[in-house]
Structures are given as structure tokens and as C-alpha cells.
C-alpha atoms as a PDB file:
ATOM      1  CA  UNK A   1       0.901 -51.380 -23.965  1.00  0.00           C
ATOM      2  CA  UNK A   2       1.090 -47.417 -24.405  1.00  0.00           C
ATOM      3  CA  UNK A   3      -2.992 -47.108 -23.927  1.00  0.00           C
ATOM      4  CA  UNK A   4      -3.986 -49.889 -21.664  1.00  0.00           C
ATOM      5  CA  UNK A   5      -7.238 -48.322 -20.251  1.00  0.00           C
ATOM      6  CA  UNK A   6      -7.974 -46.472 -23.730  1.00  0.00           C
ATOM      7  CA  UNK A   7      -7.929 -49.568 -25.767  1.00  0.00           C
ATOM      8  CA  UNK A   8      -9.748 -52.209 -22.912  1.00  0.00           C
ATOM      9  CA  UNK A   9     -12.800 -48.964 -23.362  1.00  0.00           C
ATOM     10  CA  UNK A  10     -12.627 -49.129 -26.993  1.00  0.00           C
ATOM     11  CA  UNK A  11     -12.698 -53.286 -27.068  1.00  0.00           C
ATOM     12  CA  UNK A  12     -16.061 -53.150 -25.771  1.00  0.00           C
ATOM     13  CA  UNK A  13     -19.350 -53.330 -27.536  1.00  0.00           C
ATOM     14  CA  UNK A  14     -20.667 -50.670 -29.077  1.00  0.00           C
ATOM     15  CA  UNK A  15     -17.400 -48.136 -28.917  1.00  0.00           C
ATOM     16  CA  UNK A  16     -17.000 -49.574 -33.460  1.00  0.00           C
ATOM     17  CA  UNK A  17     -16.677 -45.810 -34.290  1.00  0.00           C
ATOM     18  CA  UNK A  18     -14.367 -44.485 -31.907  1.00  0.00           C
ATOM     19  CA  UNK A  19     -12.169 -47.837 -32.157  1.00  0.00           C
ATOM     20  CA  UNK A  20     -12.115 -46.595 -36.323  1.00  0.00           C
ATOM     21  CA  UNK A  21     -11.587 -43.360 -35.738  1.00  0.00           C
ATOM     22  CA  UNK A  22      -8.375 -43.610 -33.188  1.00  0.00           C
ATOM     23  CA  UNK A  23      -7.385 -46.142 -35.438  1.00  0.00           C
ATOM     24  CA  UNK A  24      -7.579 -43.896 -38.701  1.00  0.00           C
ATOM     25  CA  UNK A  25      -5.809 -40.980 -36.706  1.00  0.00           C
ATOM     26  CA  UNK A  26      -2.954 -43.239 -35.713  1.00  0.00           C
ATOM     27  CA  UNK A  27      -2.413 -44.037 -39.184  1.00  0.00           C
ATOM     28  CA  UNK A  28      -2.956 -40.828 -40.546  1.00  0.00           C
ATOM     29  CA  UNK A  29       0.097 -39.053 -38.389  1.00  0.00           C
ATOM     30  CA  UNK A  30       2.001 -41.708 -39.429  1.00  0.00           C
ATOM     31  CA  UNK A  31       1.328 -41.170 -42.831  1.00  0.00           C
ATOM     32  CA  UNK A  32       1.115 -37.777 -42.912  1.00  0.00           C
ATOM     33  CA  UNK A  33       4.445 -36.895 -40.705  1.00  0.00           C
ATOM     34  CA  UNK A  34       6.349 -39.017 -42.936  1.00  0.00           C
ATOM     35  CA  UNK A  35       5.073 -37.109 -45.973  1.00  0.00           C
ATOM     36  CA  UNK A  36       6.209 -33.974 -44.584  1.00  0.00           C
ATOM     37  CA  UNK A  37       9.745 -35.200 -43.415  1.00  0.00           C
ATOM     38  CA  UNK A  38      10.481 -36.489 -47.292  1.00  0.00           C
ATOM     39  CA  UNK A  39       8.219 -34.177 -49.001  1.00  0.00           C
ATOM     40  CA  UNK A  40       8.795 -30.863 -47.978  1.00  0.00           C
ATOM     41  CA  UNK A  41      12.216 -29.975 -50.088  1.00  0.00           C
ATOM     42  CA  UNK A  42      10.895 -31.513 -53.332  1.00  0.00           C
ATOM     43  CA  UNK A  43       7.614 -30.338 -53.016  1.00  0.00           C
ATOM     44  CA  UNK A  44       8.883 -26.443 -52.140  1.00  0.00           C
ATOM     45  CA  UNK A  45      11.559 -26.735 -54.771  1.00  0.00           C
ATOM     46  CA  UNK A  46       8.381 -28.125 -57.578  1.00  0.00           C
ATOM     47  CA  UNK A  47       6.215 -24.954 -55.993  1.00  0.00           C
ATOM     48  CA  UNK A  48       8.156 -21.952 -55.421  1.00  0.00           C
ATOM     49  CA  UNK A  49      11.875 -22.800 -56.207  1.00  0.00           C
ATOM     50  CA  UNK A  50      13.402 -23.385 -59.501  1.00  0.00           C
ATOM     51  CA  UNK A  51      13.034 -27.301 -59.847  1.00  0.00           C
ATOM     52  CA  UNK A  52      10.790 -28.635 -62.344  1.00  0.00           C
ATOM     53  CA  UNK A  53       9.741 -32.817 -63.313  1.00  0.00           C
ATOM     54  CA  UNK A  54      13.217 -33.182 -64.693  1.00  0.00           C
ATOM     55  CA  UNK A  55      15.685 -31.870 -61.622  1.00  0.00           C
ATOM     56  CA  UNK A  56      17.588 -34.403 -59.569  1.00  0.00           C
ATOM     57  CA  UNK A  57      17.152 -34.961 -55.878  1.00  0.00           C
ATOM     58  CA  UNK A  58      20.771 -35.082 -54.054  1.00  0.00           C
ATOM     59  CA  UNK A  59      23.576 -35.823 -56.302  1.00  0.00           C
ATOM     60  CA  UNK A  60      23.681 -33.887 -59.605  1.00  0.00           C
ATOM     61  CA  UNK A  61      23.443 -35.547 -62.808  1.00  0.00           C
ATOM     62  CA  UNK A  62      21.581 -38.783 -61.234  1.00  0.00           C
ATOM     63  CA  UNK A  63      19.303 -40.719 -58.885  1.00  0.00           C
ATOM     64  CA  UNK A  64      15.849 -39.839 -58.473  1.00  0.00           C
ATOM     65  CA  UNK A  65      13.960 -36.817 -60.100  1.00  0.00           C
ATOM     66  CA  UNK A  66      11.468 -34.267 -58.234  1.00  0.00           C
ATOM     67  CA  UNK A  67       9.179 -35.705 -60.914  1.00  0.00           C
ATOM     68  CA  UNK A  68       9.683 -39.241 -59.600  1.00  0.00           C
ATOM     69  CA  UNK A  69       9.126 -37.950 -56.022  1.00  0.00           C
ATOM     70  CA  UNK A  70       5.941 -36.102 -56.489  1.00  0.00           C
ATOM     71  CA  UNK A  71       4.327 -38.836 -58.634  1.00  0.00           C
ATOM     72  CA  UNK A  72       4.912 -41.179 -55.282  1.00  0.00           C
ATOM     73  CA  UNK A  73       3.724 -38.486 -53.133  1.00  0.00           C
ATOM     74  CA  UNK A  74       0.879 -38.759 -55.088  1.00  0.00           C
ATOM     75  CA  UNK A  75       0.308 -42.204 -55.265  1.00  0.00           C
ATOM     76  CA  UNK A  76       0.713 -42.369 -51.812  1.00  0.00           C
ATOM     77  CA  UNK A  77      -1.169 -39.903 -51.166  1.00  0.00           C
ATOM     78  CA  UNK A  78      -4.287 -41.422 -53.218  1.00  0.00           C
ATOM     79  CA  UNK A  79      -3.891 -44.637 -51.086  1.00  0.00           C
ATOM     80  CA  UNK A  80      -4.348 -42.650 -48.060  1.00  0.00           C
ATOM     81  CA  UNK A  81      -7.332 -41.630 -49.178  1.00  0.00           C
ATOM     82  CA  UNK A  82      -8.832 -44.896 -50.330  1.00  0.00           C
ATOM     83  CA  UNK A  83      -7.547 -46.065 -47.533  1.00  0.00           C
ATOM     84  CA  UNK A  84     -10.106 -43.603 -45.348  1.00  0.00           C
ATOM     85  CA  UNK A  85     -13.070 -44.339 -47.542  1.00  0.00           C
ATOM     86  CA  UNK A  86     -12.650 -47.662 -47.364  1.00  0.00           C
ATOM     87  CA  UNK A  87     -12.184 -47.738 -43.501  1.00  0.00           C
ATOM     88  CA  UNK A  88     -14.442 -45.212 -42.620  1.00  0.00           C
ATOM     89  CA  UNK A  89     -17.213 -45.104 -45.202  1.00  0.00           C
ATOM     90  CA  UNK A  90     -19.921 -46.119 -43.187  1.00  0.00           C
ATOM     91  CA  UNK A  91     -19.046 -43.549 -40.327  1.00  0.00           C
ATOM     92  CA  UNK A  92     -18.247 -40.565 -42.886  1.00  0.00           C
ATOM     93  CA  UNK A  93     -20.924 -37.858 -43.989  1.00  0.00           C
ATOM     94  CA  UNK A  94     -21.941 -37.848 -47.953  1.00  0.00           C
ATOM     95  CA  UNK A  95     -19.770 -34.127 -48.170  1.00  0.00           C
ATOM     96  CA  UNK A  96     -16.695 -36.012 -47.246  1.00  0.00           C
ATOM     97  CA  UNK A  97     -17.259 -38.805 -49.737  1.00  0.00           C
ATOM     98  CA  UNK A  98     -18.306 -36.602 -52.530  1.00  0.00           C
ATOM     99  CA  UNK A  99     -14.956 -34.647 -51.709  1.00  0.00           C
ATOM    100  CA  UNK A 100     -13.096 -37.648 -51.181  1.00  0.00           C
ATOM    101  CA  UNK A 101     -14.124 -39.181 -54.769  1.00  0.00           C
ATOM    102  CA  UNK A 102     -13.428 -35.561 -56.515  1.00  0.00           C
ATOM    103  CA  UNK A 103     -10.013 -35.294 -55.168  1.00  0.00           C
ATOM    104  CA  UNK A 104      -9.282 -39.123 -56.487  1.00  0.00           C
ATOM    105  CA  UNK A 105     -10.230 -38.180 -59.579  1.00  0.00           C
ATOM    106  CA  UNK A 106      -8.608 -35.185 -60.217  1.00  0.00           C
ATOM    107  CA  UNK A 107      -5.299 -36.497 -59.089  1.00  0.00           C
ATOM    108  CA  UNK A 108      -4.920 -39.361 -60.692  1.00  0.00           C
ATOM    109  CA  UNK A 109      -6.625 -37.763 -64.281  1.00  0.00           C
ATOM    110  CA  UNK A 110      -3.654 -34.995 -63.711  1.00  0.00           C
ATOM    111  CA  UNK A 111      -1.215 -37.865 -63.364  1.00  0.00           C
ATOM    112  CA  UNK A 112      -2.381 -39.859 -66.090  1.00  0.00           C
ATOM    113  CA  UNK A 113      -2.640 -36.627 -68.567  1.00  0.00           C
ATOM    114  CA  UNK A 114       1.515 -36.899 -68.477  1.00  0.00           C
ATOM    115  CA  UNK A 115       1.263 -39.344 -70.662  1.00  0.00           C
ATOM    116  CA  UNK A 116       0.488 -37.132 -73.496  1.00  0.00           C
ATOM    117  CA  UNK A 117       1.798 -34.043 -72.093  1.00  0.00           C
ATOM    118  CA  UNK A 118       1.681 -32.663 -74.908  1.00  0.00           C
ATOM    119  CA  UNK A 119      -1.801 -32.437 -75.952  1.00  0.00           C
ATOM    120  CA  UNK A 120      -2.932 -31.813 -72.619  1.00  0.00           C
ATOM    121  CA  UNK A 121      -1.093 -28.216 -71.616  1.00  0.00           C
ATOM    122  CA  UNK A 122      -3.493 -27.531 -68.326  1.00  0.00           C
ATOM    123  CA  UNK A 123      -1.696 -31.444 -66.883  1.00  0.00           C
ATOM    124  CA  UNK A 124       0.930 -29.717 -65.024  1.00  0.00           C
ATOM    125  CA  UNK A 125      -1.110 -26.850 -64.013  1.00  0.00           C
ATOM    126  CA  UNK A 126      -3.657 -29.442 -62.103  1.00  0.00           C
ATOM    127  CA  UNK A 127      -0.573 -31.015 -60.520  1.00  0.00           C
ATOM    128  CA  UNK A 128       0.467 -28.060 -59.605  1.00  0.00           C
ATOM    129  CA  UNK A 129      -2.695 -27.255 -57.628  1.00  0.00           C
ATOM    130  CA  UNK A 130      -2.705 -30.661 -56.282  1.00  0.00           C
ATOM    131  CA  UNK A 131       0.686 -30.644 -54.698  1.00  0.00           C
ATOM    132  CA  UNK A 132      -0.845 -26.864 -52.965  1.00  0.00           C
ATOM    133  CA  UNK A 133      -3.779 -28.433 -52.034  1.00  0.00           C
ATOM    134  CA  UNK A 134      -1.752 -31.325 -50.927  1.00  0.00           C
ATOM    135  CA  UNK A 135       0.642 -29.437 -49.100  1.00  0.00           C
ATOM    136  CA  UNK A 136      -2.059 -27.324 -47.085  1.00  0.00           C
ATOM    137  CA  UNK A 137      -3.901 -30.801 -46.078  1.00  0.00           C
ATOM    138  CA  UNK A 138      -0.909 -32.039 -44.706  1.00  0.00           C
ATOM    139  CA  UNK A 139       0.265 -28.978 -42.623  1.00  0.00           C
ATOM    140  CA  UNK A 140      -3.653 -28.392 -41.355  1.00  0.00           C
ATOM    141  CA  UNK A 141      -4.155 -32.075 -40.504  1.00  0.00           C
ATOM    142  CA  UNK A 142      -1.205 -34.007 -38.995  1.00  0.00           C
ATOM    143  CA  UNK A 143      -2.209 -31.594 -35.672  1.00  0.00           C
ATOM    144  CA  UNK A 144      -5.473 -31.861 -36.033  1.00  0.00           C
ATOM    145  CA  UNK A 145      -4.927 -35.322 -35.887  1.00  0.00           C
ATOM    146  CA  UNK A 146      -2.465 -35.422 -32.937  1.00  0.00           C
ATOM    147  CA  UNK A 147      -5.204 -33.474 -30.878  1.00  0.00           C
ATOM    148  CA  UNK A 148      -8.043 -35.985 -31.585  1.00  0.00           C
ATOM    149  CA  UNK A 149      -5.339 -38.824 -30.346  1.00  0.00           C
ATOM    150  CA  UNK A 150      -5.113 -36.303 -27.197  1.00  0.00           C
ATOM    151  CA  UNK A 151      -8.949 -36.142 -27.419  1.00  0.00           C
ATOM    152  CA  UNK A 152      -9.408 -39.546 -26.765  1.00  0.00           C
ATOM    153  CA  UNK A 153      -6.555 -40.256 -24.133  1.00  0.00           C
ATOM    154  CA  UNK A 154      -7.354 -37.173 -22.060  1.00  0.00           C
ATOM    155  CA  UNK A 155     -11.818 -38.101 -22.632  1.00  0.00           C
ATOM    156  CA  UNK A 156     -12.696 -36.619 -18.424  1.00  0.00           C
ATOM    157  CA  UNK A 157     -10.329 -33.471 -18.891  1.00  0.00           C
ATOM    158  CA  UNK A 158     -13.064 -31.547 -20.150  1.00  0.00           C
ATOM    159  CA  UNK A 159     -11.216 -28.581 -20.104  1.00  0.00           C
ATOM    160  CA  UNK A 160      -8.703 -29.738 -21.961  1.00  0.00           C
ATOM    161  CA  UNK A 161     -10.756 -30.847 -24.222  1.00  0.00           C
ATOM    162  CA  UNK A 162     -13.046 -27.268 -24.846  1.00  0.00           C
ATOM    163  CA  UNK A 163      -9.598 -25.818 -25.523  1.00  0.00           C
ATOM    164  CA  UNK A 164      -8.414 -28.903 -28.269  1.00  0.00           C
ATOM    165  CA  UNK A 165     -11.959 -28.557 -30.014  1.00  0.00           C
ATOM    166  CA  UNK A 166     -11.966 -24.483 -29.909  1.00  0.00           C
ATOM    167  CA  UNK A 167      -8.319 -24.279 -30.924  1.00  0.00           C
ATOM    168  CA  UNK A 168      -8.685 -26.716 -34.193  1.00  0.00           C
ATOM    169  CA  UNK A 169     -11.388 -25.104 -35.296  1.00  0.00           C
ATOM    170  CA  UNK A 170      -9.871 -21.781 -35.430  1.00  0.00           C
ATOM    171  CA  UNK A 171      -6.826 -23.432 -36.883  1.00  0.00           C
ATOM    172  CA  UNK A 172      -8.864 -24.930 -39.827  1.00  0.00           C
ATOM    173  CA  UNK A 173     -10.776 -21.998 -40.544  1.00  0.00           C
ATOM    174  CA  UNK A 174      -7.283 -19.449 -40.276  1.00  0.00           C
ATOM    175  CA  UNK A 175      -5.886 -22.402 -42.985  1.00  0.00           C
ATOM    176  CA  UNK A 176      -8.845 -22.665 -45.011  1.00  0.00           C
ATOM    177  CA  UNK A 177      -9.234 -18.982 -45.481  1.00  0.00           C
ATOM    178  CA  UNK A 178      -4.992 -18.442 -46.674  1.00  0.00           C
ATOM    179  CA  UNK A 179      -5.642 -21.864 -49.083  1.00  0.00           C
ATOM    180  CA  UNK A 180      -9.262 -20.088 -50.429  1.00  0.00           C
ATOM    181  CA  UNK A 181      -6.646 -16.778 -51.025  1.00  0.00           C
ATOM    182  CA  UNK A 182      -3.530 -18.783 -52.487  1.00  0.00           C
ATOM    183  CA  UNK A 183      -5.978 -21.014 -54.527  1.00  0.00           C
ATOM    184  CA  UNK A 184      -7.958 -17.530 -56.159  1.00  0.00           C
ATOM    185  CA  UNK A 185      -4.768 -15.676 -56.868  1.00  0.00           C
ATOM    186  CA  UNK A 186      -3.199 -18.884 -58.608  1.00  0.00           C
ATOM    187  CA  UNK A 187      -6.196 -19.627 -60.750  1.00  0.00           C
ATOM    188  CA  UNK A 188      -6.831 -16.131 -62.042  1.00  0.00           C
ATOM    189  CA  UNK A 189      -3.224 -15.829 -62.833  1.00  0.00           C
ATOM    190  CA  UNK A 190      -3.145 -19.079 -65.808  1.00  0.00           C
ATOM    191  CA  UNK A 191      -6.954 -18.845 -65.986  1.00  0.00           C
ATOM    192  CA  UNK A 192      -6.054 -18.055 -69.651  1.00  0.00           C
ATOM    193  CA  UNK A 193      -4.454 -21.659 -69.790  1.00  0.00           C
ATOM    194  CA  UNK A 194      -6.892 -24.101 -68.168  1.00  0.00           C
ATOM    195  CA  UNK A 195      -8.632 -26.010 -70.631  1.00  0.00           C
ATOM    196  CA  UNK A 196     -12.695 -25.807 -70.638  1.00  0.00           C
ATOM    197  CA  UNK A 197     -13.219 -29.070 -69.047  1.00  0.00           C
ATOM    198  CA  UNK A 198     -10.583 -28.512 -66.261  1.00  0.00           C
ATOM    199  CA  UNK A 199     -12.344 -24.852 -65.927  1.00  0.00           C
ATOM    200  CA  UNK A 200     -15.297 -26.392 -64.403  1.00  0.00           C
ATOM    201  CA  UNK A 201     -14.102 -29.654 -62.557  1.00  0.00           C
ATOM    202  CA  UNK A 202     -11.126 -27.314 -60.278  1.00  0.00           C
ATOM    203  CA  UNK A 203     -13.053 -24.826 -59.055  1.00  0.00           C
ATOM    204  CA  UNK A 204     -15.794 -27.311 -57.964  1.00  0.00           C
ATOM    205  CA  UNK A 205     -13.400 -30.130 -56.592  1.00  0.00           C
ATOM    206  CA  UNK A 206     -12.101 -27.261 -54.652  1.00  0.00           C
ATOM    207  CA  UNK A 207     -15.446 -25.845 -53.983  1.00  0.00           C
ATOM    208  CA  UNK A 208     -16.193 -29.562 -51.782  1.00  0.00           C
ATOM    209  CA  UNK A 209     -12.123 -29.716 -50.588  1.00  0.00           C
ATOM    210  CA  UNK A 210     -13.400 -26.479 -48.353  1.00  0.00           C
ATOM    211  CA  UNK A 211     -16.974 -27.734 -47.502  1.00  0.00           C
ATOM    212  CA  UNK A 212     -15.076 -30.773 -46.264  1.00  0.00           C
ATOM    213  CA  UNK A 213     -13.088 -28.527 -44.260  1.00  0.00           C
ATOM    214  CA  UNK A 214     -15.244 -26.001 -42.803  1.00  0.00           C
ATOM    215  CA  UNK A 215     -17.713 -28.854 -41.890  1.00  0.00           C
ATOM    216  CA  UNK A 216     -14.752 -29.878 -39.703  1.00  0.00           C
ATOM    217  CA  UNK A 217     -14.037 -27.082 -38.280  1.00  0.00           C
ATOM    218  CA  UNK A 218     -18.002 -26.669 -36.987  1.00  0.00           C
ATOM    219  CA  UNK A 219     -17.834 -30.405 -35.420  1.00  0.00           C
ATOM    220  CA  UNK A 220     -14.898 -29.178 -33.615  1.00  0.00           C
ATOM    221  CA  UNK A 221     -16.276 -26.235 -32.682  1.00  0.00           C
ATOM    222  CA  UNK A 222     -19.417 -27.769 -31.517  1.00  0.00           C
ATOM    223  CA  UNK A 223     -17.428 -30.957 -29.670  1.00  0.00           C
ATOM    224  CA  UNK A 224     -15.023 -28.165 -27.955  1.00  0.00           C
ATOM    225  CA  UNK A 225     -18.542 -25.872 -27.163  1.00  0.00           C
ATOM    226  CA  UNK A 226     -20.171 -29.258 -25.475  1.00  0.00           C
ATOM    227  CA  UNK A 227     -16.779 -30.108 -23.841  1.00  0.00           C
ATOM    228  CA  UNK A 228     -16.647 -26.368 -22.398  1.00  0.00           C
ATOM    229  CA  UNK A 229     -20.941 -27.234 -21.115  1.00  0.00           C
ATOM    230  CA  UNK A 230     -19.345 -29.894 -19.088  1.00  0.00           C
ATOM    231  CA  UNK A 231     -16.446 -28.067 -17.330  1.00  0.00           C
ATOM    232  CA  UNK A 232     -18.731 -25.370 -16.372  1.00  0.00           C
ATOM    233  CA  UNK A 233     -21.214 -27.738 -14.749  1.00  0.00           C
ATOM    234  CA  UNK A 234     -17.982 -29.478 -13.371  1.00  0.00           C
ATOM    235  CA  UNK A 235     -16.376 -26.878 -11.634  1.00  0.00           C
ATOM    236  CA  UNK A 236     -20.307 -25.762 -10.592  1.00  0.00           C
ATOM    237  CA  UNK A 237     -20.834 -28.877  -8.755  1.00  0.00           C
ATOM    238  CA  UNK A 238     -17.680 -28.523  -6.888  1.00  0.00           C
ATOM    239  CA  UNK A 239     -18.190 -24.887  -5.581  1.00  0.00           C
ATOM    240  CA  UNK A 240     -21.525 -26.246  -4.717  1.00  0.00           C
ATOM    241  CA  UNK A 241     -20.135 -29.118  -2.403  1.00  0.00           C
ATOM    242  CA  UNK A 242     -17.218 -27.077  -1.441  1.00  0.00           C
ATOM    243  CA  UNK A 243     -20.223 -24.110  -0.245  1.00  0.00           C
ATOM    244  CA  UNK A 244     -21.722 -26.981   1.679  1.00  0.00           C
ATOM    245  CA  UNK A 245     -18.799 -28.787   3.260  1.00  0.00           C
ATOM    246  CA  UNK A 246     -18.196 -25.224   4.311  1.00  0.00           C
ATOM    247  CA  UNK A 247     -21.819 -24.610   5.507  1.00  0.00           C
ATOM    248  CA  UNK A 248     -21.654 -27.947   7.412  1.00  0.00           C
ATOM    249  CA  UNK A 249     -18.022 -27.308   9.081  1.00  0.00           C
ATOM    250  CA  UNK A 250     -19.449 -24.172  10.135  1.00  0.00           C
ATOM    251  CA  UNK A 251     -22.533 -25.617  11.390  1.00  0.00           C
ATOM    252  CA  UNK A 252     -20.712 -28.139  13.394  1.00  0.00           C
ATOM    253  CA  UNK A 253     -18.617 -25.791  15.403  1.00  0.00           C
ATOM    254  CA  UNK A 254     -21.351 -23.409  16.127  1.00  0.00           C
ATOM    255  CA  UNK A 255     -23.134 -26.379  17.711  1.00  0.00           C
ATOM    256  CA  UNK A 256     -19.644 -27.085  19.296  1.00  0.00           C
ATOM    257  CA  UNK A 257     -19.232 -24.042  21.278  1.00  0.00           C
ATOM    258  CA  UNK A 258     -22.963 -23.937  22.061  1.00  0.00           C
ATOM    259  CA  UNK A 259     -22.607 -26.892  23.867  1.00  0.00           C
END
């Protein structure tokens, strides 16, 4: 009902990968905005404020922990992203698998390391670089994926479009850049407290989590470059016809007052 002509394009043969892909992005806002409305406050408090696993949420003394809310988040989160591979693995590059796997793992290993808390010291500090990572994937994507909704609505606004594919990919590299700065500074500060294994498997989970991204970012840049090629010859073929309608008008009343 909301994208008549959009979807009765996408329903025909041949259009499988963009009919995915505006599905996925739907579902991805949906998800993602609805992180960020119940996971911002929990998620700040866990990161920079003074909550920790054990601090209530609302009403002191009772109801739900930030521990219980970041274990969803994650959870959730992992879904999401089983979700994509599973819906998109036949459309998505092997970078953004090989990322995709990584991240699985390393969430769900720093979840299931609470079990024995204990004799694993470096669990909390992985879950504590998941929820940043986390965190900077949700602010950097949900409008990313509102202007690839956009991109497909508004497909014959090509200049539109040039400014959509030029503008994300500045906004993922500007994003990717502060979480390669935040990421350095936290690791060298409780480098001293990551265990051996974890040493090696963060830095190059991380390594692919910004390959991922900065492969993005040149898509967009060359999908917003292409879409800028077509505006120019655009607005070039209508200065051309407008030159000669004029040429033509001209013509005509030359011949007019000849006569």
C-alpha cells in the first residue's frame, strides 16, 4: 500500500536482489531503531556511567538488571545478524561473511565466558568492546539504512541519489575513523589484562568489523559517483534540447518576418 509502484518493479523477474535487499533494510531500521530507543540508557550507564551487571533498571532494589538488558541486546543483536547471513548470503561478499562469522563468535564466547567469570577475567572486557562496537554499528547504520530505503523509492532522482551515496560514505568513513580511535585508546589502556588468546582474536575481529565497513563506504561512494555520471548527462541532454528548441523558435520567426 505505502510503495505500490516500488514493490509491482521489485515483483518482477529478475529484480531477487533488490527485492532482498529493501527487504533486509526494512527490517534492519526496525530492528535497529528499536535497539536504540531501549538501549541507549543501559548501554551508556554499562559504558561510561557508574552501572555495572548488577544495577537495576527503574525502580531501586528490583526488576530487571543492566546485566539482564545487555545480555538481550546481545542476543538480539546476534539474531540480527544470523538473520542477514541467512537472508542475504548468496548476495553478500566473502569480507562481510568472514566479518559476520567473527563478530558471532566473539559475542556469544564473551557471553558464554560469564559462566565462569571467574576464571576468565578478560569476559567482561570483550563485552565491553562489544557493546562499543555495538553501539557504533547501530548509530552508523540505522541512517545508512533509511537512505538506501530513500535509494530505492527516489531510483530516477539521480541527483538525489549522488548526494545519498556521497553523503554515507563520508558518514561511514568520519564513524569508522572515531571507532578505529575509541577502539586503540581502550585496548592499550587494559592491554595488560586481555588474556593471550583474546589478544589475537580482538584486534583481528576488529581488523574485518572495519574492512566490512570501509568496503561500504567505497560501494557508496562508487553508487553515489555513477548516480552523479547520470545527472550530468541528464541535465546535458536537456540544455541540449532546450539550445535547439531555442535554435528552432528562432529559426521559425526569422522565416516569419522574411515572409
Amino acid at each position: 500500500m505505502v510503495y505500490k509502484d516500488i514493490y509491482r518493479n521489485l515483483e518482477k523477474p529478475g529484480n531477487e536482489r533488490r527485492r532482498r535487499s529493501f527487504t533486509y533494510y526494512h527490517v534492519g531500521v526496525m530492528m535497529l531503531f528499536s535497539l536504540f530507543c531501549t538501549g541507549v540508557y543501559p548501554v551508556l550507564m554499562f559504558l561510561v556511567g557508574p552501572g555495572d551487571f548488577g544495577t537495576h533498571v527503574g525502580r531501586k532494589g528490583g526488576g530487571a538488571t543492566i546485566g539482564d538488558m545487555l545480555f538481550l541486546f546481545a542476543e538480539i543483536y546476534t539474531a540480527y545478524y544470523l538473520y542477514e547471513m541467512c537472508f542475504r548470503t548468496q548476495f553478500a561478499s566473502p569480507l562481510t561473511i568472514a566479518h559476520h562469522i567473527g563478530l558471532l563468535l566473539v559475542v556469544q564466547t564473551s557471553v558464554a565466558l560469564f559462566a565462569d567469570s571467574d576464571s576468565h577475567k578478560e569476559a567482561t572486557l570483550e563485552f565491553y568492546m562489544c557493546m562499543v562496537w555495538g553501539a557504533f554499528d547501530v548509530v552508523v547504520e540505522m541512517p545508512v539504512f533509511v537512505s538506501m530505503i530513500v535509494w530505492r523509492i527516489k531510483r530516477h532522482n539521480h541527483k538525489l541519489l549522488a548526494k545519498i551515496g556521497l553523503g554515507c560514505c563520508i558518514w561511514i568513513i568520519v564513524a569508522a575513523t572515531t571507532e578505529v580511535v575509541v577502539t586503540i585508546y581502550l585496548l592499550n589502556r587494559s592491554w595488560h589484562r586481555w588474556g593471550t588468546v583474546f589478544r589475537v582474536i580482538t584486534p583481528v575481529v576488529f581488523a574485518l568489523w572495519i574492512a566490512t565497513q570501509l568496503y561500504g563506504a567505497y560501494r557508496l561512494y562508487n553508487m553515489g559517483r555513477a548516480q552523479l555520471q547520470e545527472h550530468r548527462k541528464e541535465s546535458g541532454a536537456i540544455e541540449s534540447e532546450s539550445i535547439e528548441s531555442g535554435s528552432s523558435e528562432s529559426g521559425s520567426t526569422k522565416n516569419k518576418v522574411l515572409e
